[in-house]
Protein backbone atom coordinates (compact mmCIF):
# COMPACT_ATOMS: atom_id res chain seq x y z
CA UNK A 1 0.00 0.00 0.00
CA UNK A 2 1.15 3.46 -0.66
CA UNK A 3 -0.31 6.75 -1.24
CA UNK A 4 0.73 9.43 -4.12
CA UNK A 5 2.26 11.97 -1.37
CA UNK A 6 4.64 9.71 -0.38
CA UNK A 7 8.51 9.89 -1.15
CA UNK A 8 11.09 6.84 -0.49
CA UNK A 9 14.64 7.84 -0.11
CA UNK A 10 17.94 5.49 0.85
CA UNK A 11 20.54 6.98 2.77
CA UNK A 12 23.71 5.65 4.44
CA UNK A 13 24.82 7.41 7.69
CA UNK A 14 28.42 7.27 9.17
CA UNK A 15 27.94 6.71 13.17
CA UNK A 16 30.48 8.73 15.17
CA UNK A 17 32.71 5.89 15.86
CA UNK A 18 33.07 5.59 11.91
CA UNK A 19 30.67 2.79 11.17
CA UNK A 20 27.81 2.69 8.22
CA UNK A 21 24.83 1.93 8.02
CA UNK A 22 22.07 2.11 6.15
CA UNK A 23 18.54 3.38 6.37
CA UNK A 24 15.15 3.81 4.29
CA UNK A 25 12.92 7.10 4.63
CA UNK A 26 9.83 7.10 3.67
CA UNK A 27 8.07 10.77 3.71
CA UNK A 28 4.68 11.71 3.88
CA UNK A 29 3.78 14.95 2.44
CA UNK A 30 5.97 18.05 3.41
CA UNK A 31 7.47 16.04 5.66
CA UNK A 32 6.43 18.13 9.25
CA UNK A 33 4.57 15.75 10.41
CA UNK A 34 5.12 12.71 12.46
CA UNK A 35 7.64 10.60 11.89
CA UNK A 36 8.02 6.39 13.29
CA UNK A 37 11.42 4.81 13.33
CA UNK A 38 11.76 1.09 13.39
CA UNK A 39 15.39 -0.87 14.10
CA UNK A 40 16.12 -4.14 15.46
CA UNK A 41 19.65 -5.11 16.52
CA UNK A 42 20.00 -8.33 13.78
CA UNK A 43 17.09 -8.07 11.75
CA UNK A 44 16.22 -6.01 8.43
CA UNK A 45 13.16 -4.12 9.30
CA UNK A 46 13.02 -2.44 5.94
CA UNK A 47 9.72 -3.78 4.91
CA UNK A 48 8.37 -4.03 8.23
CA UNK A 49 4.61 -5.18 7.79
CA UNK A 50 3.53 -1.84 9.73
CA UNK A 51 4.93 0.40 7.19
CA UNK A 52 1.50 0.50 4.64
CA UNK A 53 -0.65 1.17 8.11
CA UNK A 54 1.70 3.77 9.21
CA UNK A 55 2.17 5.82 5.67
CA UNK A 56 -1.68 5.15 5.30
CA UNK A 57 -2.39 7.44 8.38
CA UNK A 58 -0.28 9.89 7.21
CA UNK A 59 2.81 9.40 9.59
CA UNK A 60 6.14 8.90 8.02
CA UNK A 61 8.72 5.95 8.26
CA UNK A 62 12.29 5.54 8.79
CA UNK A 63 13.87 2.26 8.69
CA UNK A 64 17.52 1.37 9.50
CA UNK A 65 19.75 -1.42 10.06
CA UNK A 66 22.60 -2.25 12.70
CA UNK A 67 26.40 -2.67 11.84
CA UNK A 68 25.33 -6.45 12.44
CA UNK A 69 21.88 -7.16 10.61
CA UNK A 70 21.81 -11.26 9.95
CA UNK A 71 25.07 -11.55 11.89
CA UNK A 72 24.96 -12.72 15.76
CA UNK A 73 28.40 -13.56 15.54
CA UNK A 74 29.50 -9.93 16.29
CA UNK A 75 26.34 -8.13 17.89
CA UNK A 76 27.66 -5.43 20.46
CA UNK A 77 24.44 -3.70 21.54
CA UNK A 78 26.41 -1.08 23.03
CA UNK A 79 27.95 -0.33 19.67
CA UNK A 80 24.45 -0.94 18.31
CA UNK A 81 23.16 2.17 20.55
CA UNK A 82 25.65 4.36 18.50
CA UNK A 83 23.67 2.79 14.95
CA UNK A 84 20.95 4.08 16.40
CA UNK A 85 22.06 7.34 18.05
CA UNK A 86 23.29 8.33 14.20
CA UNK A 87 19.57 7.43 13.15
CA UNK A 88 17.97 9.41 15.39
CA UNK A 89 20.40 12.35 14.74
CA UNK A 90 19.34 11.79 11.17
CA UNK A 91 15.43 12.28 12.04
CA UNK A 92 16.05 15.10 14.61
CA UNK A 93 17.57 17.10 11.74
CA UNK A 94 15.02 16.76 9.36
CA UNK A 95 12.61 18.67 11.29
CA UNK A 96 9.59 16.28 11.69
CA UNK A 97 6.89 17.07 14.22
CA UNK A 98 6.86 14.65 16.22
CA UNK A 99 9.64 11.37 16.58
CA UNK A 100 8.45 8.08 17.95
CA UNK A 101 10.54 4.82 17.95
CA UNK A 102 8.47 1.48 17.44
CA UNK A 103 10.27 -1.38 18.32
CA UNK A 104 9.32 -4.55 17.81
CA UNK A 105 10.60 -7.49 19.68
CA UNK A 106 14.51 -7.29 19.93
CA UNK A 107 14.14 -4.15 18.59
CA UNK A 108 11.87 -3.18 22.09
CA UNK A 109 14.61 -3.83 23.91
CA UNK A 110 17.21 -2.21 22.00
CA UNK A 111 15.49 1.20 22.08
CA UNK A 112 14.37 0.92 25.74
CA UNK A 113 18.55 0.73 26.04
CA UNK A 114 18.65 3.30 24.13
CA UNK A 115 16.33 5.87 25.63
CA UNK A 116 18.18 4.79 29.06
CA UNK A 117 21.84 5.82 27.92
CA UNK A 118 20.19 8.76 26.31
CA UNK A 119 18.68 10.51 29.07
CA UNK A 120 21.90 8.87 31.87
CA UNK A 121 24.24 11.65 31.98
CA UNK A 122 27.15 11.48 29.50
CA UNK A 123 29.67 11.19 32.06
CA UNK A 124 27.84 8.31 33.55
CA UNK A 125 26.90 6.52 30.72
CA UNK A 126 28.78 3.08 29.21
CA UNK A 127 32.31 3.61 28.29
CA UNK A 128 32.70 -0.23 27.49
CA UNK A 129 30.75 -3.42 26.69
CA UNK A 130 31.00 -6.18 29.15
CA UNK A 131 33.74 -7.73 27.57
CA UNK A 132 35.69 -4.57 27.47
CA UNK A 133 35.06 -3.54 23.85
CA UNK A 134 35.43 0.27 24.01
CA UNK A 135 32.54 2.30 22.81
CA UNK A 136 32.10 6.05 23.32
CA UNK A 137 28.57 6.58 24.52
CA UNK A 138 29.35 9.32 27.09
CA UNK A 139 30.72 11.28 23.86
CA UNK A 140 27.73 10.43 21.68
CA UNK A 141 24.88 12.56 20.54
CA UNK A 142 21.88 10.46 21.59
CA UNK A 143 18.86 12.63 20.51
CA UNK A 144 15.56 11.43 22.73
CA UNK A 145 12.51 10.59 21.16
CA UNK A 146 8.77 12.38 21.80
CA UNK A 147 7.02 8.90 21.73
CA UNK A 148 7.79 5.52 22.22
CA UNK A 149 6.02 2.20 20.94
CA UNK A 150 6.88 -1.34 22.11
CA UNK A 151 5.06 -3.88 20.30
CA UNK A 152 5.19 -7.42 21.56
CA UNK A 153 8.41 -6.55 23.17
CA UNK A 154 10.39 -9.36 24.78
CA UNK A 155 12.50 -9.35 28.03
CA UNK A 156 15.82 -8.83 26.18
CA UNK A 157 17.60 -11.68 23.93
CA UNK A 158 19.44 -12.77 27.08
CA UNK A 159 16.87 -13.12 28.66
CA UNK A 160 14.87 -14.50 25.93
CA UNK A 161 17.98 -17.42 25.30
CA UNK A 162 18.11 -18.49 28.79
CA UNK A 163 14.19 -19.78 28.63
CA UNK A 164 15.48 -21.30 24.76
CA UNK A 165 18.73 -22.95 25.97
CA UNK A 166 18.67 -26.75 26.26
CA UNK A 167 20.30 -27.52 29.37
CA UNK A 168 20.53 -31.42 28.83
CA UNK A 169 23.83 -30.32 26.56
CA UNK A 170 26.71 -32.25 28.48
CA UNK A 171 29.39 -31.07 26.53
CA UNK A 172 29.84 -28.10 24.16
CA UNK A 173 31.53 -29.66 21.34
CA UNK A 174 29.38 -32.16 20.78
CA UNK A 175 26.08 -31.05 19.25
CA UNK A 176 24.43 -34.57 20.21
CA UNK A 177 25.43 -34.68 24.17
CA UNK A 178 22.60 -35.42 26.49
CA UNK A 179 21.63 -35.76 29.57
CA UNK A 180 18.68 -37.71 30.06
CA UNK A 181 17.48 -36.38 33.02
CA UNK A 182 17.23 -32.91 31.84
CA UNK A 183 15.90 -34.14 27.89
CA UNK A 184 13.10 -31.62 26.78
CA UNK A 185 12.58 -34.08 24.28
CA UNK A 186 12.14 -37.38 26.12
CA UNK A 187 8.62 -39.07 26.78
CA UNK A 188 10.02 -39.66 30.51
CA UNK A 189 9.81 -36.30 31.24
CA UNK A 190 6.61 -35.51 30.05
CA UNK A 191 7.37 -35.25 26.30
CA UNK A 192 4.44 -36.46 23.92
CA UNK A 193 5.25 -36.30 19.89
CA UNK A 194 2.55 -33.62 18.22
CA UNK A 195 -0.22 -33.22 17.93
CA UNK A 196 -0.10 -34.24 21.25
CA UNK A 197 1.12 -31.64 23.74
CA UNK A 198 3.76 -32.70 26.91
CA UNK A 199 2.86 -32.34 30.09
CA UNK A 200 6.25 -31.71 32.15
CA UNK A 201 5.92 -31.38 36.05
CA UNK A 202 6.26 -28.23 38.42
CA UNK A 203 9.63 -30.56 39.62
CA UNK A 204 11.07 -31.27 36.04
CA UNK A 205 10.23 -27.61 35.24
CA UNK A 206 12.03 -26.10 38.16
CA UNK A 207 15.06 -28.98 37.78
CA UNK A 208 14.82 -27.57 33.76
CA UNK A 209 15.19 -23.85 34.23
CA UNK A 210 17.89 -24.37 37.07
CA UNK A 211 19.81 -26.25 34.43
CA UNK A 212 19.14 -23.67 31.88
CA UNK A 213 20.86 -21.11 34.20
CA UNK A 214 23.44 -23.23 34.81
CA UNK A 215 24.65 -23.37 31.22
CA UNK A 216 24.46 -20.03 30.61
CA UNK A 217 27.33 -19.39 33.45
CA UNK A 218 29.14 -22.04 31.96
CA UNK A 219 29.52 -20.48 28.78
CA UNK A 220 29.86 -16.77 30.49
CA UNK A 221 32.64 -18.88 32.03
CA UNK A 222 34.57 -19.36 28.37
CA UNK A 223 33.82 -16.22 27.36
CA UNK A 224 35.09 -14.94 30.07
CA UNK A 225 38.33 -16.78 29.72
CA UNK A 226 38.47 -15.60 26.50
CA UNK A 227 38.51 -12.26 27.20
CA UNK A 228 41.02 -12.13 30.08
CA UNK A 229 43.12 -14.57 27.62
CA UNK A 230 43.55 -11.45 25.15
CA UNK A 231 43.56 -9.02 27.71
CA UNK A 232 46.80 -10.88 29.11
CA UNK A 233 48.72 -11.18 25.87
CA UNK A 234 51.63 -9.23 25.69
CA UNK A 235 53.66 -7.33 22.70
CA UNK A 236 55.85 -10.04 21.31
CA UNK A 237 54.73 -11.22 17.98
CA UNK A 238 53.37 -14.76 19.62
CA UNK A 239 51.35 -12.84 22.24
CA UNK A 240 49.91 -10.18 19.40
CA UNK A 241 48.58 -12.96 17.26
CA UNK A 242 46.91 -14.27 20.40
CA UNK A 243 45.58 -11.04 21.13
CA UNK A 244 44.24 -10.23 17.59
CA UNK A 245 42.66 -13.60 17.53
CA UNK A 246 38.80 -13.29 17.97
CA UNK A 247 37.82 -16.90 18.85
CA UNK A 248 34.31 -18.09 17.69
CA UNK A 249 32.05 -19.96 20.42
CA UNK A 250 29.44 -22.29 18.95
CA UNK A 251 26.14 -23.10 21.23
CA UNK A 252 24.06 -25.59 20.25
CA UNK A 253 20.83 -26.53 20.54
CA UNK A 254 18.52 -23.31 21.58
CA UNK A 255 15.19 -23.97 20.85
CA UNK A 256 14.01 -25.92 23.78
CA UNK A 257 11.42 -23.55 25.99
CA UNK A 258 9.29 -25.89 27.73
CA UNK A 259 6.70 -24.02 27.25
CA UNK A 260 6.48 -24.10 23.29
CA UNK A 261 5.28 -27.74 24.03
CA UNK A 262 3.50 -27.30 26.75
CA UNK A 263 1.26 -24.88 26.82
CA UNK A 264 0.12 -25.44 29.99
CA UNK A 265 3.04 -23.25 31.77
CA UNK A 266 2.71 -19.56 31.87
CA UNK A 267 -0.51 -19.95 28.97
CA UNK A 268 -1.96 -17.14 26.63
CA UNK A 269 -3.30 -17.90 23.19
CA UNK A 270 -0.17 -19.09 21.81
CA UNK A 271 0.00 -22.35 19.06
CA UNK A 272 2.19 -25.54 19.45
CA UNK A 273 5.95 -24.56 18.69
CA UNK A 274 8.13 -21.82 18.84
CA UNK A 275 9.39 -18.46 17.11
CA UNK A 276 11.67 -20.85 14.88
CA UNK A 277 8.97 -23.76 13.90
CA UNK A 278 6.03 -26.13 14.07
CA UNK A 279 8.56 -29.10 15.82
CA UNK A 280 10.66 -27.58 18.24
CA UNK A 281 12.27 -31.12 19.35
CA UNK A 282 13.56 -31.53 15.72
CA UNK A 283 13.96 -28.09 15.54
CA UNK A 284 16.40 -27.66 18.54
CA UNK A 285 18.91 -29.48 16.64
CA UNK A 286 19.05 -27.71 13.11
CA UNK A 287 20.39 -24.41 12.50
CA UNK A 288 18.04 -22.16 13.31
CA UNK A 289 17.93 -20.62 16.67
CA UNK A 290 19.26 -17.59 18.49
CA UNK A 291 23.24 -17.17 19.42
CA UNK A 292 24.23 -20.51 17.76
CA UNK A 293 27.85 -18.73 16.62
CA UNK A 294 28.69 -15.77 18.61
CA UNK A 295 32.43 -14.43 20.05
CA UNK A 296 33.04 -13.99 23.79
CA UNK A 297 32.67 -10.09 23.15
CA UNK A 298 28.76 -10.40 21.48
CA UNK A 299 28.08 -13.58 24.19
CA UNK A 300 28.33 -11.23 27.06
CA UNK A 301 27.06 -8.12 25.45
CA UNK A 302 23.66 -9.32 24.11
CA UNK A 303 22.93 -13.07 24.80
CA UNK A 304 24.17 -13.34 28.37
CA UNK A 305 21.48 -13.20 30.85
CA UNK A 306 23.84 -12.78 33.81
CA UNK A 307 25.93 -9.58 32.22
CA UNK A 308 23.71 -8.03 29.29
CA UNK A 309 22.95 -4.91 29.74
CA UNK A 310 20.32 -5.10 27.24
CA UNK A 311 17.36 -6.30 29.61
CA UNK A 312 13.86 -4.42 29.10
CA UNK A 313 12.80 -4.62 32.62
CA UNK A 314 16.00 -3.18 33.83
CA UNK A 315 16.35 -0.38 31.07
CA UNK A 316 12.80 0.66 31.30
CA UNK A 317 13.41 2.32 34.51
CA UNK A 318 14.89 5.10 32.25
CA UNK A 319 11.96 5.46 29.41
CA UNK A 320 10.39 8.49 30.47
CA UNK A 321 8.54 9.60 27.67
CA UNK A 322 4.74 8.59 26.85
CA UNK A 323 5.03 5.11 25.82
CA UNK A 324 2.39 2.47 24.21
CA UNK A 325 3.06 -1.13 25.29
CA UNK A 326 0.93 -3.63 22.85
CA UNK A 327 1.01 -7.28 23.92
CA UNK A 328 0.25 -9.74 21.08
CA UNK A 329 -2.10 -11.96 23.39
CA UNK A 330 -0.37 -15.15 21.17
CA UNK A 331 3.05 -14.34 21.47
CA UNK A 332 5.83 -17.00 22.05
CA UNK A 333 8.61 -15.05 23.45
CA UNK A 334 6.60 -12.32 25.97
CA UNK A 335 4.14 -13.86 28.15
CA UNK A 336 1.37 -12.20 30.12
CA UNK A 337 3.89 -11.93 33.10
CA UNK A 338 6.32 -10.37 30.87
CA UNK A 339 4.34 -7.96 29.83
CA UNK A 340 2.85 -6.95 32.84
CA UNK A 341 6.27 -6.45 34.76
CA UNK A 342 7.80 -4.47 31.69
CA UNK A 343 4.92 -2.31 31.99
CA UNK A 344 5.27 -1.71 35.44
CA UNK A 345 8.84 -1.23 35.12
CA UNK A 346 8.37 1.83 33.07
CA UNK A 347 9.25 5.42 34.24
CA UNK A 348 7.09 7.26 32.03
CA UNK A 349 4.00 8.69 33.92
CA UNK A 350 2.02 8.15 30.31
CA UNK A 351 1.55 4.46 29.58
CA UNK A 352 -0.45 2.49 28.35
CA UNK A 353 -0.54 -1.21 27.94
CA UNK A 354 -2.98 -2.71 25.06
CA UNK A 355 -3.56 -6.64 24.44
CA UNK A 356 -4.73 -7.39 20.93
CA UNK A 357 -4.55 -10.94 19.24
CA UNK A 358 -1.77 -11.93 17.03
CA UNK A 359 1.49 -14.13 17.32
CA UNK A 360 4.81 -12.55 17.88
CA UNK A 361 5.87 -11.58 14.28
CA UNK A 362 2.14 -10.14 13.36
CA UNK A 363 0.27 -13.01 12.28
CA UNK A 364 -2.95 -14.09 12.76
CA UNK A 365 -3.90 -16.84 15.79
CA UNK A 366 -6.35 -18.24 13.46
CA UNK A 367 -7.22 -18.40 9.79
CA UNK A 368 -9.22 -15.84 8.62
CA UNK A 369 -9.06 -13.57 11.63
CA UNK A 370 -7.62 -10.34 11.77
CA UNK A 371 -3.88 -10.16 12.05
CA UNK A 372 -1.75 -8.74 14.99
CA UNK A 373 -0.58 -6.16 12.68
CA UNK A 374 -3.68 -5.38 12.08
CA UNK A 375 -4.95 -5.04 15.02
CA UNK A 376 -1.63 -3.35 16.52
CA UNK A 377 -1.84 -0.65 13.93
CA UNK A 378 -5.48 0.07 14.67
CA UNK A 379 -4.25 0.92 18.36
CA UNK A 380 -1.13 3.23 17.48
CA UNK A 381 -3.74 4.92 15.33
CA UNK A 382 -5.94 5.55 18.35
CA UNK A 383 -3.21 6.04 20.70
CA UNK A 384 -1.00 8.65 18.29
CA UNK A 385 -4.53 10.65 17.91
CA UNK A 386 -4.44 12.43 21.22
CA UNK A 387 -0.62 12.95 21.57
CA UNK A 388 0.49 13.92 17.69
């Protein structure tokens, strides 16, 4: 859908530590009007199904990628704040009416961050990523938006990969290593093949997410070593090399959340399977997933429950302006509980927090029904008429 007042540029913006990136900008009319940006930290949002709805109600778009779009292996979000601190420099000097950021799932997250490090202080704000990766956010311009839209916004990918991560992995080199005890996938611990659903119990479930915590530490604990490995070398040409070397960390299997198969535990209107498929038990071991090739540095920046600093909950503490929360009431990743306790977590005095039906990407929970695009777009619509 478009409309004849509407003018599509592509632009590619330098951030101020010197990386590009690349953005679309679609304006409606003279251009003084409102203006929605969309970004996610790994994913090209550039034809975002919102876009038509948005352009359609007169309210332009600007779309931009990350320095790592399609590439977890090297996702910094702390660098990613500074992809989007040159977008929203971009917007702010184009004179728009009114900015809003929409983000949508990781992107939630990412601009929750973002508005957090914006309005912190320079001095105060990150000087490093966990790992040690410098990054100059107490030098950056970080303009603040007037609005802010989360739609079905998940707790943060670390978060997110701890409830995904299949604990019954015994050893990290070997893709097939099991521990029967903690198998997601094994009819003695509730497991039923589809279309029947498993039924795990409050004991295996607690015994599960204890393991699932435990692996994460255990990789934090390699990436960790890692990074004090490199930080140790020294300046002879034996010790560079082993400084310059980034070493890659593979993590399989992360598509095992209990509660893709059961939907018994924490329920909403959700289908059988997860954000990656129909069959998360044959899922889990092919090569979709979240983190499955990352380095120490992007391990403990973005998919590291215990030291992200990319956590919603935590981050919303410092989004202060008016702010539209809309829970898909399907979603696989953000669960009722989620989204209550992210919208309690948030500082702005204006919020609001909307429940329409749809599954986390936008689609519909049934055939035929309206979508959660849809039905998302309907409520910025309402939402953006009393504040733009």
């Amino acid at each position: 859908m478009s409309t004849p007042d509407v003018r599509t540029t592509t632009h590619e913006l330098k951030t101020s530590d010197g990386a590009r990136i690349a953005g679309v900008l679609h304006t409606v009319g003279n251009g003084r009007g409102a203006v929605v940006s969309i970004m996610h930290p790994r994913q090209d949002v550039t034809h975002h199904p919102l876009i038509p709805a948005l352009l359609a109600a007169g309210i332009s778009v600007w779309t931009q990628g990350s320095r790592s779009v399609n590439n977890d292996i090297a996702l910094v979000h702390e660098q990613t704040l500074l992809d989007v601190a040159a977008g929203q420099t971009f917007v702010a000097k184009r004179d728009f009416g009114t900015t809003i950021t929409l983000g949508h799932s990781g992107g939630a997250t990412l601009y929750a961050f973002y508005q957090e490090q914006a309005l912190t202080p320079p001095a105060e704000r990150h000087a490093a990523s966990p790992s040690g990766v410098p990054v100059d956010l107490p030098g950056a311009t970080m303009p603040v938006p007037d609005l802010t839209i989360f739609l079905a916004p998940h707790p943060g990918q670390g978060v997110l990969l701890e409830r995904l991560i299949d604990p019954s992995v015994t050893d990290e080199s070997d893709p097939l290593s099991v521990d029967p005890a903690l198998d997601p996938f094994d009819p003695a611990n509730g497991f039923r093949e589809p279309p029947e659903q498993a039924r795990y119990s409050p004991e295996f479930v607690e015994r599960y997410r204890e393991g699932q915590q435990a692996r994460v530490r255990r990789i934090d604990a390699v990436a960790l070593a890692h990074v004090d490995a490199q930080q140790a070398a020294g300046d002879d040409q034996g010790s560079r090399r082993a400084a310059d070397t980034v070493p890659v960390i593979p993590v399989y299997r992360t598509d095992a959340d209990l509660r893709s198969v059961d939907l018994s535990i924490d329920p909403n209107d959700r289908l059988y399977g997860s954000l990656f498929g129909r069959r998360p038990h044959r899922g889990n071991y092919r090569l979709p997933g979240f983190a499955r090739v990352v380095t120490p540095a992007s391990w403990l920046s973005t998919w590291s429950a215990n030291h992200s600093r990319a956590n919603f909950v935590r981050n919303a503490a410092g989004v202060v302006t008016p702010t539209l929360l809309i829970e898909l009431t399907g979603d696989q990743a953000c669960f009722p509980a989620d989204a209550r306790a992210m919208h309690t977590a948030l500082a702005a005095t204006d919020r609001t927090h909307v429940r329409v039906a749809g599954q986390h990407f936008g689609q519909a929970i049934e055939p035929g029904a309206p979508t959660g695009i849809e039905l998302a777009a309907e409520q910025i619509r309402k939402w953006l008429a009393d504040r733009v």
